[in-house]
Protein backbone atom coordinates (compact mmCIF):
# COMPACT_ATOMS: atom_id res chain seq x y z
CA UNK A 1 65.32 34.51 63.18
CA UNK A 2 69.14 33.37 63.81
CA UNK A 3 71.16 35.77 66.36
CA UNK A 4 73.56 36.52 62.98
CA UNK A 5 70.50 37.59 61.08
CA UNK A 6 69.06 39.42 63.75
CA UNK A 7 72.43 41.55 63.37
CA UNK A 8 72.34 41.95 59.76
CA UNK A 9 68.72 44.00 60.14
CA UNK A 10 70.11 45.69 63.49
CA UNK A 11 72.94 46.99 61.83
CA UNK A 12 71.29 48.10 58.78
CA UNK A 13 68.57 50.20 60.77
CA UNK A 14 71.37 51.51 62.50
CA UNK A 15 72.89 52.68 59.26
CA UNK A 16 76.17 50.45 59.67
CA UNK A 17 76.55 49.34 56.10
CA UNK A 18 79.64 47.96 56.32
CA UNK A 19 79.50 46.01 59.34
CA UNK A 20 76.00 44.15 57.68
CA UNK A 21 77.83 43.51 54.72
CA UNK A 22 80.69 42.60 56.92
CA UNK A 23 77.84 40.23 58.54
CA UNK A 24 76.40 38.78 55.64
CA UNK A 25 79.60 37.60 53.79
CA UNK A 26 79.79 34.57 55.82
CA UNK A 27 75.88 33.66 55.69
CA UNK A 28 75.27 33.95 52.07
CA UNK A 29 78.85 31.90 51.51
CA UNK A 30 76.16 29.21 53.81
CA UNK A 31 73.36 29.90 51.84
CA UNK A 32 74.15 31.74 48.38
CA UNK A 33 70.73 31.07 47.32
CA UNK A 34 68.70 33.15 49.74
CA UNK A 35 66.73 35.26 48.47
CA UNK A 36 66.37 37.51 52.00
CA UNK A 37 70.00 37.29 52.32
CA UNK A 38 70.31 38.78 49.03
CA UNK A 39 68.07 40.95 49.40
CA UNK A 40 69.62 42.77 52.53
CA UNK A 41 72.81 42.68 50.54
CA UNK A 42 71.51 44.61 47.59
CA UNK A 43 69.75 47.22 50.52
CA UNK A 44 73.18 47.25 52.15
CA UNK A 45 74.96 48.01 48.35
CA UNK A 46 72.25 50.28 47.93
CA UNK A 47 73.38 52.46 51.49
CA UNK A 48 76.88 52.56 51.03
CA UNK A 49 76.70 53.95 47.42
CA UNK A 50 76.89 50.85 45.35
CA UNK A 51 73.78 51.60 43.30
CA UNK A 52 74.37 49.65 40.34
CA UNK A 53 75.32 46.34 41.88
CA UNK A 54 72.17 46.79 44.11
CA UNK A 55 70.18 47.58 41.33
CA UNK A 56 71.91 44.23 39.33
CA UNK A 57 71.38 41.98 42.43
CA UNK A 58 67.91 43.40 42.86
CA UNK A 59 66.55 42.89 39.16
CA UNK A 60 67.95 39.53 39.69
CA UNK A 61 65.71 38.67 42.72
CA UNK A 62 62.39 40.16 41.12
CA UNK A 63 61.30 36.56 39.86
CA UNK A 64 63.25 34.78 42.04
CA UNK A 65 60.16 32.32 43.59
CA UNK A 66 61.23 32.62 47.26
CA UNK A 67 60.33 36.03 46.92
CA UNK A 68 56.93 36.01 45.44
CA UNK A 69 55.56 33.58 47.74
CA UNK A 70 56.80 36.03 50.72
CA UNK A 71 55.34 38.89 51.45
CA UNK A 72 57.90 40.06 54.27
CA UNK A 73 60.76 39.41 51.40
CA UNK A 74 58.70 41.20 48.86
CA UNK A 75 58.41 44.84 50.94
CA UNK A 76 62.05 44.25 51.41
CA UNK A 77 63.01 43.73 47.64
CA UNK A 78 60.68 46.99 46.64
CA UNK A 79 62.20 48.74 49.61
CA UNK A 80 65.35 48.49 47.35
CA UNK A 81 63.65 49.92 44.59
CA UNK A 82 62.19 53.01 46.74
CA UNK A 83 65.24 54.25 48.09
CA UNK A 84 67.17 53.96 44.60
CA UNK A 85 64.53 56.12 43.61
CA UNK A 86 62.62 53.68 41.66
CA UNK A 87 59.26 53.16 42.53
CA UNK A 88 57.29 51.96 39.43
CA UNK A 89 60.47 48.79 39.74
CA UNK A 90 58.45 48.50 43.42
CA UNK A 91 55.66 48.27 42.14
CA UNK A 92 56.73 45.88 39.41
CA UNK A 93 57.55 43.93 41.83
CA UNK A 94 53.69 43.62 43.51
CA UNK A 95 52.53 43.16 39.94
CA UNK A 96 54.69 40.53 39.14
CA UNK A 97 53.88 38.26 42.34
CA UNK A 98 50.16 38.89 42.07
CA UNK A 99 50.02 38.04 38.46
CA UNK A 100 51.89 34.14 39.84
């Protein structure tokens, strides 16, 4: 794991939501397509009261392949889904992969 992403998940255990999303503007303009960047971004939406973008971003990601072949990514996308309150989308989100 990269020293930059290695911040991201410090700062968002540390409940620093804008400093990660501070982080991860410059890595996903690197790598728009990552899935686990993505995914911290719609956790980091999700913390500083963005609900419906994180919700947007995460819907997006639920069939996005990166993340069904990952397990690590896939507790991280339904971790989204928890703490917006959602947890049948979590477990949507099992279902889905294991059906693949």
């Amino acid at each position: 794991m990269s020293n930059k992403l290695r911040a991201v998940y410090e700062a968002l255990e540390s409940r620093k939501v804008k400093q990660a999303l501070k982080l991860l503007g410059p890595l996903l303009e690197k790598k728009p397509d990552s899935g686990q960047l993505k995914i911290l971004k719609a956790l980091a939406q999700l913390r500083s009261g963005k609900v419906e973008e994180a919700l947007k971003l995460a819907r997006e990601l639920k069939t996005h392949r990166e993340i069904e072949e990952d397990e690590g990514l896939l507790g991280n996308l339904a971790l989204v889904f928890r703490e917006a309150g959602l947890p049948s989308e979590a477990t949507e989100c099992y279902a889905g992969a294991w059906a693949r």
